[in-house]
Protein backbone atom coordinates (compact mmCIF):
# COMPACT_ATOMS: atom_id res chain seq x y z
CA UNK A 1 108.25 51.92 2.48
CA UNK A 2 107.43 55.70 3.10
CA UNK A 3 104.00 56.47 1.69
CA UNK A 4 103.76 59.00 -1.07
CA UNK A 5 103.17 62.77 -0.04
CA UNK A 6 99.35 62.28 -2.31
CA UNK A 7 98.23 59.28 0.06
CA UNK A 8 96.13 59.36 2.44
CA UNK A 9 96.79 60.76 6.12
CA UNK A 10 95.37 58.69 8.05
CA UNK A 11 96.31 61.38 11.64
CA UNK A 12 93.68 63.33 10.03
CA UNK A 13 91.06 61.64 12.54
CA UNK A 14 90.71 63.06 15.64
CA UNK A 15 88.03 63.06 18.67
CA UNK A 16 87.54 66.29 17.71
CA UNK A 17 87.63 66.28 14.35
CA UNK A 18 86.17 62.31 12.96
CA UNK A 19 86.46 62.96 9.73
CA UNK A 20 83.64 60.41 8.96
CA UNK A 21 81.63 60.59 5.59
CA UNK A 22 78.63 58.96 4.53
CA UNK A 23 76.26 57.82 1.71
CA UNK A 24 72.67 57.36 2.99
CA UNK A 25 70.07 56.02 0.23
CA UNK A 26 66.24 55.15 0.36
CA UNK A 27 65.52 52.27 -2.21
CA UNK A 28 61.90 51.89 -3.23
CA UNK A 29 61.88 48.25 -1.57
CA UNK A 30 63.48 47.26 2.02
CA UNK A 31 66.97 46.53 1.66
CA UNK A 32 68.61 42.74 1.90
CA UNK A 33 71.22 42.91 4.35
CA UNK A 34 72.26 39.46 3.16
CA UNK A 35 72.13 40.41 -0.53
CA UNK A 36 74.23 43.81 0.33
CA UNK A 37 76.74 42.00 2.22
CA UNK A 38 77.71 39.51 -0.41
CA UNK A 39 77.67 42.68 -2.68
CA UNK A 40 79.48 44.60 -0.22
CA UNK A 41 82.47 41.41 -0.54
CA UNK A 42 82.16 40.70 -4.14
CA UNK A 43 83.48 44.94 -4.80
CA UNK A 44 86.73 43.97 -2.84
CA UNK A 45 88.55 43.08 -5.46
CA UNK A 46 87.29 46.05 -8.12
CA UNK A 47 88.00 48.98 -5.50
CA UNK A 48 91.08 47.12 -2.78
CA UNK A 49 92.08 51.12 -1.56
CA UNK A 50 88.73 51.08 0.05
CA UNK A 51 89.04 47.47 2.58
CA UNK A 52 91.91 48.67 4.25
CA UNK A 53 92.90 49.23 7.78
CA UNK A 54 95.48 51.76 9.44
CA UNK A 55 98.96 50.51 10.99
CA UNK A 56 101.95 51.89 12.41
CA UNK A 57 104.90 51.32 9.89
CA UNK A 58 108.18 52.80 11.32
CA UNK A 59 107.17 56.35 11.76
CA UNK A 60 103.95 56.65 9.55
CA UNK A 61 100.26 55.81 9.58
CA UNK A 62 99.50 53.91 6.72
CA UNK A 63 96.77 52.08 5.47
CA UNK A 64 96.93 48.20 4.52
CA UNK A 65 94.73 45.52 3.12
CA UNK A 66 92.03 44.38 5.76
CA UNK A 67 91.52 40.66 5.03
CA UNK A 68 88.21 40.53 7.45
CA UNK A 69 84.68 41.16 5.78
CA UNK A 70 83.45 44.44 6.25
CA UNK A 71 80.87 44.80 8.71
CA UNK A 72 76.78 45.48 7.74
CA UNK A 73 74.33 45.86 9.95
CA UNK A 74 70.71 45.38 10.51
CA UNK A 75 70.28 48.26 12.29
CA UNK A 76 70.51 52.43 12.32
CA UNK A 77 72.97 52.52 15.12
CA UNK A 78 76.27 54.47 14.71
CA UNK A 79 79.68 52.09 14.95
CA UNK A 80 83.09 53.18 15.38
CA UNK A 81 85.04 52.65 12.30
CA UNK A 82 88.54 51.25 12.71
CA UNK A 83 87.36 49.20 15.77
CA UNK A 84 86.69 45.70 16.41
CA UNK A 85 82.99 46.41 16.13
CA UNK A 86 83.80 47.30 12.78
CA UNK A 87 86.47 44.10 11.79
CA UNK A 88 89.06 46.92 11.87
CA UNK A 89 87.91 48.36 8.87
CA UNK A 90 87.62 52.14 7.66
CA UNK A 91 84.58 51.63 5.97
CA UNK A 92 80.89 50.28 7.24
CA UNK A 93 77.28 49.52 6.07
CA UNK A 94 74.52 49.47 7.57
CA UNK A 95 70.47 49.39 6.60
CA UNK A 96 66.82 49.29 8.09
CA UNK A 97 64.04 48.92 6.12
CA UNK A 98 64.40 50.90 2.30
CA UNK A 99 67.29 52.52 3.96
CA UNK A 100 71.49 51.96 3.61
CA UNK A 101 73.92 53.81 4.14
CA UNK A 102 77.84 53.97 4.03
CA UNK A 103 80.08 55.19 6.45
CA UNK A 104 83.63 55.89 5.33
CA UNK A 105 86.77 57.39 6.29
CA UNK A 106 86.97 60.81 4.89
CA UNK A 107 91.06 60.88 5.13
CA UNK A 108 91.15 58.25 2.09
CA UNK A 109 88.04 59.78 -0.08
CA UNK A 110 85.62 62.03 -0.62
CA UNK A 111 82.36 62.43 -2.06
CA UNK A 112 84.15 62.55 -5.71
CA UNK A 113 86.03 59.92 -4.84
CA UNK A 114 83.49 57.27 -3.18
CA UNK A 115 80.13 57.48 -5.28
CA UNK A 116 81.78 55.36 -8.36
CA UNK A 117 82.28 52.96 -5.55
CA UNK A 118 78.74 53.56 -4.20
CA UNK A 119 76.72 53.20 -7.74
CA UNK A 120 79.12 50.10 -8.72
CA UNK A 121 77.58 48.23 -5.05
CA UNK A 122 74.19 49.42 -6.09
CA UNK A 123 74.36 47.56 -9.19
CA UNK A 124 75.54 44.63 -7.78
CA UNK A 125 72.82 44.21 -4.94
CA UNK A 126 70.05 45.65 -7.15
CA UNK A 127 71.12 42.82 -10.28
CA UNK A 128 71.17 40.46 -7.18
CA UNK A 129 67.90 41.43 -5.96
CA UNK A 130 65.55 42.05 -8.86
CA UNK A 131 67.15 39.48 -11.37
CA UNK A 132 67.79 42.55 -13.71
CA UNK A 133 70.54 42.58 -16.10
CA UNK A 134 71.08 46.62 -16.24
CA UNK A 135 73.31 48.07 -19.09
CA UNK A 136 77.28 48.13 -17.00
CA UNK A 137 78.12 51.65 -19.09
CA UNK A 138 79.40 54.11 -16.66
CA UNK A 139 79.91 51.37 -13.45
CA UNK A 140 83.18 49.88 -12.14
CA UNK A 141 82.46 46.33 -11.50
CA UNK A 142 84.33 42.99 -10.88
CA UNK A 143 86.49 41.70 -13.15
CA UNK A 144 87.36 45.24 -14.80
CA UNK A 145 91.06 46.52 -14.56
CA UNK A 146 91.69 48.98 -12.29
CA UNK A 147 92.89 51.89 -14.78
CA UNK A 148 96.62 53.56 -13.29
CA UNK A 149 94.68 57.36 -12.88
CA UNK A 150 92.32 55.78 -10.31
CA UNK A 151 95.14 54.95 -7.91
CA UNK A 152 97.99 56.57 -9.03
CA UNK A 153 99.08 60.25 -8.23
CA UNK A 154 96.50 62.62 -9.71
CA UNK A 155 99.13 65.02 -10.22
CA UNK A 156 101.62 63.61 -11.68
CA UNK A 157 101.81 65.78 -15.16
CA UNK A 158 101.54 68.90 -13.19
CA UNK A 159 104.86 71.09 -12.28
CA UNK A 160 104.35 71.26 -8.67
CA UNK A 161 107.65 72.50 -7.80
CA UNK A 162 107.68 75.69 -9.85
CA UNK A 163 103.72 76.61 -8.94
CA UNK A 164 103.96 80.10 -7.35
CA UNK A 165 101.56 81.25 -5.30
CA UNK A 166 98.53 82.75 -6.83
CA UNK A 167 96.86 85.95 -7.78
CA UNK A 168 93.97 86.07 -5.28
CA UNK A 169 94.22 84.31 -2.29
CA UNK A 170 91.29 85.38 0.04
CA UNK A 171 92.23 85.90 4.00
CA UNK A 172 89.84 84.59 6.13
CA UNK A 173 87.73 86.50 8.44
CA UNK A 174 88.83 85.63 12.33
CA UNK A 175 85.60 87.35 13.94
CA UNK A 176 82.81 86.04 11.98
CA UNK A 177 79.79 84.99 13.15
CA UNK A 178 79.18 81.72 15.41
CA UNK A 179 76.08 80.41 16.45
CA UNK A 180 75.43 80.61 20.89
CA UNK A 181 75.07 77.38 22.40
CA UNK A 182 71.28 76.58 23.03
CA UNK A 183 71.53 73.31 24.72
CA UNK A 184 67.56 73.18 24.88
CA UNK A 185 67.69 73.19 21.03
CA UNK A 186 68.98 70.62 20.87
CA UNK A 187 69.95 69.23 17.32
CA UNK A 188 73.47 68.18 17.83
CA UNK A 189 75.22 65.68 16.61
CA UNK A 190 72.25 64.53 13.68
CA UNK A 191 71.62 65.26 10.37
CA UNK A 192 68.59 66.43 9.21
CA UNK A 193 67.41 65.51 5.61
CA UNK A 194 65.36 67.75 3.39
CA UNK A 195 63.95 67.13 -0.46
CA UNK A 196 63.89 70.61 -2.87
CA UNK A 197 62.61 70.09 -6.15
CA UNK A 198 65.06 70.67 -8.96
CA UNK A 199 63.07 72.24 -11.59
CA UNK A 200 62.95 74.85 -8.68
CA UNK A 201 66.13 75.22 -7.94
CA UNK A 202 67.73 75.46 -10.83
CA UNK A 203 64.77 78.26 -12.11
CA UNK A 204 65.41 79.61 -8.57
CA UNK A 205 69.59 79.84 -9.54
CA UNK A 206 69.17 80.95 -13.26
CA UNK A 207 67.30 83.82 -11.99
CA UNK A 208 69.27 84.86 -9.41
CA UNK A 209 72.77 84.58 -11.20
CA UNK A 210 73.73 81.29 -8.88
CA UNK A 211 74.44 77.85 -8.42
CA UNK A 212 73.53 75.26 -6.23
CA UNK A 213 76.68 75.57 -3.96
CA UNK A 214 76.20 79.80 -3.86
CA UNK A 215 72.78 79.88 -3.59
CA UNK A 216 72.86 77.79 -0.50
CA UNK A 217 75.52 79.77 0.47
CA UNK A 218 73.38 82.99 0.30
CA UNK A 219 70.30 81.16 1.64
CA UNK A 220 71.63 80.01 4.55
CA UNK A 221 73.70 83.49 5.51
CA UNK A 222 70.14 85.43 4.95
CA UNK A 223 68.08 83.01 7.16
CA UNK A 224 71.10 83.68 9.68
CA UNK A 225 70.47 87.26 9.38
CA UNK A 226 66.79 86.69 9.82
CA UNK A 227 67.53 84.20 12.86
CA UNK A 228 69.57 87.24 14.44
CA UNK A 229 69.22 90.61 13.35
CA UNK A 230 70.77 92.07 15.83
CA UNK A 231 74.94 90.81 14.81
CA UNK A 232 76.81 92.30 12.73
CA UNK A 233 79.22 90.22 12.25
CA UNK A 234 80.56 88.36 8.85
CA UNK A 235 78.52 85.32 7.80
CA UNK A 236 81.74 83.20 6.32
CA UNK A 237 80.82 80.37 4.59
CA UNK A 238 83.23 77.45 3.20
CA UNK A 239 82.72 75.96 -0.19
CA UNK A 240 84.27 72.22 -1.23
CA UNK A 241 86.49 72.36 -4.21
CA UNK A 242 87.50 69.15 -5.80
CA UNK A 243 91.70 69.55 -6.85
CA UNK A 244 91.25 66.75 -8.53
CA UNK A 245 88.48 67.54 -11.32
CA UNK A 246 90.49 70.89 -11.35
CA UNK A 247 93.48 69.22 -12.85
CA UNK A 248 91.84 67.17 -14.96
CA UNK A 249 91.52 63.83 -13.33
CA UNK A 250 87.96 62.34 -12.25
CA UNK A 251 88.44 59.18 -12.05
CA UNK A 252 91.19 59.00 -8.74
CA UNK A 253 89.52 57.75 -5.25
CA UNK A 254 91.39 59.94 -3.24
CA UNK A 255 90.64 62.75 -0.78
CA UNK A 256 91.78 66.42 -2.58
CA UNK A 257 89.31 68.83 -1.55
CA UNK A 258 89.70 72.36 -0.40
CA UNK A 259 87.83 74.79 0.32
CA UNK A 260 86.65 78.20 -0.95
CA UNK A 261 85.94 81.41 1.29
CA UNK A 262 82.52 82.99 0.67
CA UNK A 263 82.16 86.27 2.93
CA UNK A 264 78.59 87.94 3.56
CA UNK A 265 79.11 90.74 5.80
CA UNK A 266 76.16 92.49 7.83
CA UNK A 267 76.36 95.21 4.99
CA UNK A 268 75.47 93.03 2.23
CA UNK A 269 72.20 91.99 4.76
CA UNK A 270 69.91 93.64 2.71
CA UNK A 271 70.36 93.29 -0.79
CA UNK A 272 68.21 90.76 -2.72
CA UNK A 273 69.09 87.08 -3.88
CA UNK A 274 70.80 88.28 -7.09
CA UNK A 275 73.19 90.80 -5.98
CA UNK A 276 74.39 88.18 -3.18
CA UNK A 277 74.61 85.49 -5.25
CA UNK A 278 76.59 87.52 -7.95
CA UNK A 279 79.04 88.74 -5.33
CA UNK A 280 79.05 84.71 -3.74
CA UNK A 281 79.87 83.65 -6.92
CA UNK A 282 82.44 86.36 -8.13
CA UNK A 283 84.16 85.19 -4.48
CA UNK A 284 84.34 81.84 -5.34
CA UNK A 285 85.33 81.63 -8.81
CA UNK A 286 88.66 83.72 -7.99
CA UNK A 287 89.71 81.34 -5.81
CA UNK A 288 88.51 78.25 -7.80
CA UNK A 289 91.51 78.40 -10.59
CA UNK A 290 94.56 76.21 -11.99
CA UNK A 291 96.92 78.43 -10.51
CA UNK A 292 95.05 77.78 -6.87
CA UNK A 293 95.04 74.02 -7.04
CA UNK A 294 98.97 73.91 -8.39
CA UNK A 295 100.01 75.94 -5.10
CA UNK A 296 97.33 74.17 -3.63
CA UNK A 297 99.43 71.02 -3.89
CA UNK A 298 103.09 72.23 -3.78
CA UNK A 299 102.06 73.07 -0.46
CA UNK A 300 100.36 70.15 0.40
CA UNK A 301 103.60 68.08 -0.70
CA UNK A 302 105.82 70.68 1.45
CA UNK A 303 103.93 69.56 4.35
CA UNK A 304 104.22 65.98 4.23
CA UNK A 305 108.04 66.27 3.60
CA UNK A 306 108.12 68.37 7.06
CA UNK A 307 106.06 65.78 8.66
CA UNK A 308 108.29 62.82 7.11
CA UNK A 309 111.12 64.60 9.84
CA UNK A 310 108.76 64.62 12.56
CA UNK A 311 107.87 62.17 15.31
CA UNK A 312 104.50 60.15 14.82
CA UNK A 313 102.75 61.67 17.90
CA UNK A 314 103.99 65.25 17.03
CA UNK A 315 102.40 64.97 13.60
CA UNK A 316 99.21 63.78 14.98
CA UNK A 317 99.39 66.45 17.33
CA UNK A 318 100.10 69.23 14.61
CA UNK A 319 97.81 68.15 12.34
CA UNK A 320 95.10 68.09 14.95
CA UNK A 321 95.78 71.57 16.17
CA UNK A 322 95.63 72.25 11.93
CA UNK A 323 92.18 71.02 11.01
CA UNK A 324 90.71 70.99 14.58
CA UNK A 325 89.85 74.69 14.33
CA UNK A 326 86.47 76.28 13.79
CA UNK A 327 86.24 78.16 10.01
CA UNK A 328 83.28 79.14 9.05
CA UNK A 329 79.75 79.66 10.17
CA UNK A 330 78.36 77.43 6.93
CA UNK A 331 80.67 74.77 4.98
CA UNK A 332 78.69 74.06 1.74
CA UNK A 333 79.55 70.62 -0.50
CA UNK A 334 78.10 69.46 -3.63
CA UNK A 335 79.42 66.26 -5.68
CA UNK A 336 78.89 65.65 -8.63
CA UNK A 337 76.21 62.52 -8.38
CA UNK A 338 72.86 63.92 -10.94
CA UNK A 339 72.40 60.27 -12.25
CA UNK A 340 72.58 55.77 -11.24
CA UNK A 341 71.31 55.84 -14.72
CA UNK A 342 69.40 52.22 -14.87
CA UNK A 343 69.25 52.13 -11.26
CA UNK A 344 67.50 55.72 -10.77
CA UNK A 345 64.16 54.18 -10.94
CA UNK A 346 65.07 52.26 -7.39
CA UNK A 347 66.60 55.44 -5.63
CA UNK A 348 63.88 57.68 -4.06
CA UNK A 349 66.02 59.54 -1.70
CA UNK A 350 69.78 60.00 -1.68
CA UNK A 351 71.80 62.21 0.81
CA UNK A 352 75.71 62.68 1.32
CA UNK A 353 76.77 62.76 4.91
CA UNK A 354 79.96 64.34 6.39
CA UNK A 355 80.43 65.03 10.01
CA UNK A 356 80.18 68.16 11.30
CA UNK A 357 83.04 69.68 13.00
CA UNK A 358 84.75 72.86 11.98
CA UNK A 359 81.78 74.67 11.21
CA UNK A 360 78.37 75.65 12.68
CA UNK A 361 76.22 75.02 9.75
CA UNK A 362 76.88 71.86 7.44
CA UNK A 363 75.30 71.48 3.86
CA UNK A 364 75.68 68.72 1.73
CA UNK A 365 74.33 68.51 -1.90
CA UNK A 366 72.96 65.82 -4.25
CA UNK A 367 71.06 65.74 -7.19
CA UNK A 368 69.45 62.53 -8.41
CA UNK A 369 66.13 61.82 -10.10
CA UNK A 370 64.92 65.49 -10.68
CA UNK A 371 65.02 66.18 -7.06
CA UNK A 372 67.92 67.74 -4.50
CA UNK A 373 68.97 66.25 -1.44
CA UNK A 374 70.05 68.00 1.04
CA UNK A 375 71.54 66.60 4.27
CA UNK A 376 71.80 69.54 7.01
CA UNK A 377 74.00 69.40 10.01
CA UNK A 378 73.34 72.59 12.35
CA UNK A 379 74.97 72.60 15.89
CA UNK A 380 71.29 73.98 17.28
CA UNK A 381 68.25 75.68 16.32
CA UNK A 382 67.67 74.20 13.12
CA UNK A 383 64.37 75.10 13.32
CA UNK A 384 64.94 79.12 13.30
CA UNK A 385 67.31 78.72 11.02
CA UNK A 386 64.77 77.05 8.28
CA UNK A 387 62.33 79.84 8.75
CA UNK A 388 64.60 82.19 7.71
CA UNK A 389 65.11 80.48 3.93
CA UNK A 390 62.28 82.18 1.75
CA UNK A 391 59.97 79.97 0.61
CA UNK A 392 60.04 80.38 -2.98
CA UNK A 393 63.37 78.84 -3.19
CA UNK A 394 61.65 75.55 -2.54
CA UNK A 395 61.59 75.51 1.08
CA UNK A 396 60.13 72.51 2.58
CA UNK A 397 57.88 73.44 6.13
CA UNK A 398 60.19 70.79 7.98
CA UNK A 399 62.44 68.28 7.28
CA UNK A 400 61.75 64.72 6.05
CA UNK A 401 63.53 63.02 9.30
CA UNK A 402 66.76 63.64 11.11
CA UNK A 403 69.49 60.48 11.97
CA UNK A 404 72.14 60.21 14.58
CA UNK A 405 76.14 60.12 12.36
CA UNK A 406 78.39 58.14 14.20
CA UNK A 407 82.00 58.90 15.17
CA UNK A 408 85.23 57.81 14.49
CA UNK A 409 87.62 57.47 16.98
CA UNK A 410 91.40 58.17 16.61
CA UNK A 411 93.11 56.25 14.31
CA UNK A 412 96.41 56.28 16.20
CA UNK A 413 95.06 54.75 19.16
CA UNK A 414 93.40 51.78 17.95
CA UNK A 415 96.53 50.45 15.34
CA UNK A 416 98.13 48.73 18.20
CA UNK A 417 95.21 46.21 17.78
CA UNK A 418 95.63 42.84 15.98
């Protein structure tokens, strides 16, 4: 059976381009690898899109049900999803001391998408490990049906078909500005995690006409500016916009974001934090409409019926020459997480991961327990880069630690495996 044009692609995973994302908490006592693995098991049958594996099926890359336990491990070493290190499996735990995290493959979900998941397996281990019965209000646990907008196509009320392309669609910039190689920098490849206060940043947005997305946005393009003075070339920045919450639906696990061009050219260098964040924001919101997600998806569906025609290998090929290109100097992502209600007084840290690729600068955004979380992913010279954010917005004098993200090989290589 051909998969539906709103599943997952699964040739979205490259070398180049893993397409890995993560959840990384700190819990106020050290984690119980045992306890999260029989937590990990006991979710299987409340969220089955997420213990799959990919397999060849005629001439499509599909994902089925992985029977073998998902892998969790004592230890902060990357694995290689869809491996045998990994059962097979597109999704991964691991944990040292207060620490967890979650690996996942971003071509099924996204942030959106995975943290009902996430909070659900935090209520499980944490009633396991503390003996607590915590109110179930807002979690998806065993034993609940799975309701049909979770799995089923998120746009299914929408006219796709007759969606015409919209208003304002913003070009992007082909000569914007890249950061040089400085292999004595070094910095590539981890993720460094930093802690801003939210009372600060929100005071720090309300007074500057901005939002947490923007303002990084503008942050991070000034403390380029700062870093090199001497460019003048466009700081382009990408912002994640959900499809899904656009159209209404919250609830579905899939992977529908797009992004959002932000441009701060060398002209706009000088003005203060206001002005840029009032012409970030004006940017963003013209492109973040109905009409854009509806064209948004007609196109979307277009493409899969193209591929549907096309060889296996020549879609993998295509669609790695798609998303395989550099974008942007700064990709910018915030989900939606703010609260674990009963479970917030266990969390002290909590960071969403995606690896970098298409970009120079990656920031992604959480807000839990009055406090934001950034998780920052430069190529190089992360250092210069954080002395060019003012202080006042919060700035911390270094970051809190930085991790290693692991990769994720190409799915259409390792299917041949049992």
């Amino acid at each position: 059976m051909k998969p539906a044009w709103y599943e997952p692609n699964l040739c979205m995973c490259t070398p180049e381009n893993p397409n890995t994302m993560g959840v990384c908490v700190t819990l106020t006592e050290p984690v119980n690898v045992e306890a999260l693995r029989s937590a990990v098991e006991r979710l299987r049958e409340r969220f089955p899109y997420l213990y799959v594996r990919a397999r060849v099926e005629g001439n499509n890359l599909i994902a089925v049900p992985n029977p073998l336990p998902v892998t969790v491990r004592n230890t902060w070493e990357p694995i290689l999803l869809n491996s045998e290190a990994a059962n097979f499996h597109m999704l991964a735990f691991k944990a040292e001391g207060n620490r967890l995290c979650a690996e996942v493959c971003h071509s099924i979900t996204d942030g959106a998408g995975f943290l009902p998941y996430f909070k659900s397996l935090l209520y499980c281990y944490l009633s396991d490990v503390t003996g607590q019965r915590f109110d179930p209000k807002g979690f998806r646990l065993p034993g609940q049906p799975i309701p049909g907008a979770e799995t089923g196509n998120p746009f299914a009320d929408m006219d796709l078909d007759a969606a015409e392309a919209p208003f304002y669609q913003k070009p992007p910039i082909p000569d914007y500005y890249r950061f040089q190689a400085s292999p004595a920098s070094g910095g590539a490849g981890k993720f460094y995690y930093l802690r801003l206060p939210e009372a600060e940043v929100m005071r720090y947005c309300r007074d500057n006409d901005g939002s947490p997305n923007v303002l990084m946005c503008v942050l991070l393009a000034r403390a380029i500016r700062r870093m090199d003075p001497e460019s003048d070339k466009t700081v382009t920045c990408v912002v994640a916009v959900d499809h899904k919450a656009q159209s209404g639906n919250r609830q579905n696990y899939r992977m529908f974001v797009d992004t959002a061009n932000v441009d701060m050219p060398v002209s706009h260098a000088d003005y203060d934090i206001l002005k840029a964040c009032t012409k970030a924001r004006g940017q963003l919101m013209l492109q973040a409409q109905p009409e854009n997600t509806l064209y948004t998806m007609k196109t979307r569906k277009l493409g899969h019926e193209k591929m549907e025609q096309m060889p296996l290998q020549m879609c993998v090929d295509a669609v790695k020459k798609a998303i395989g290109q550099p974008r942007a100097t700064i990709s910018v992502s915030y989900a939606d997480s703010r609260s674990f209600g009963p479970l917030d007084d266990y969390i002290r840290e909590f960071y969403l991961l995606s690896e970098p690729s298409v970009t120079d600068v990656m920031c992604e955004i959480a807000c839990v327990n009055h406090c934001f979380f950034l998780a920052l992913s430069p190529k190089n010279r992360l250092q210069s880069l954080l002395r060019g954010v003012p202080r006042r917005a919060g700035r911390p004098r270094r970051p809190l630690r930085s991790d290693a993200f692991g990769a994720f090989p190409p799915l259409w290589r390792a299917v041949r495996r049992p």
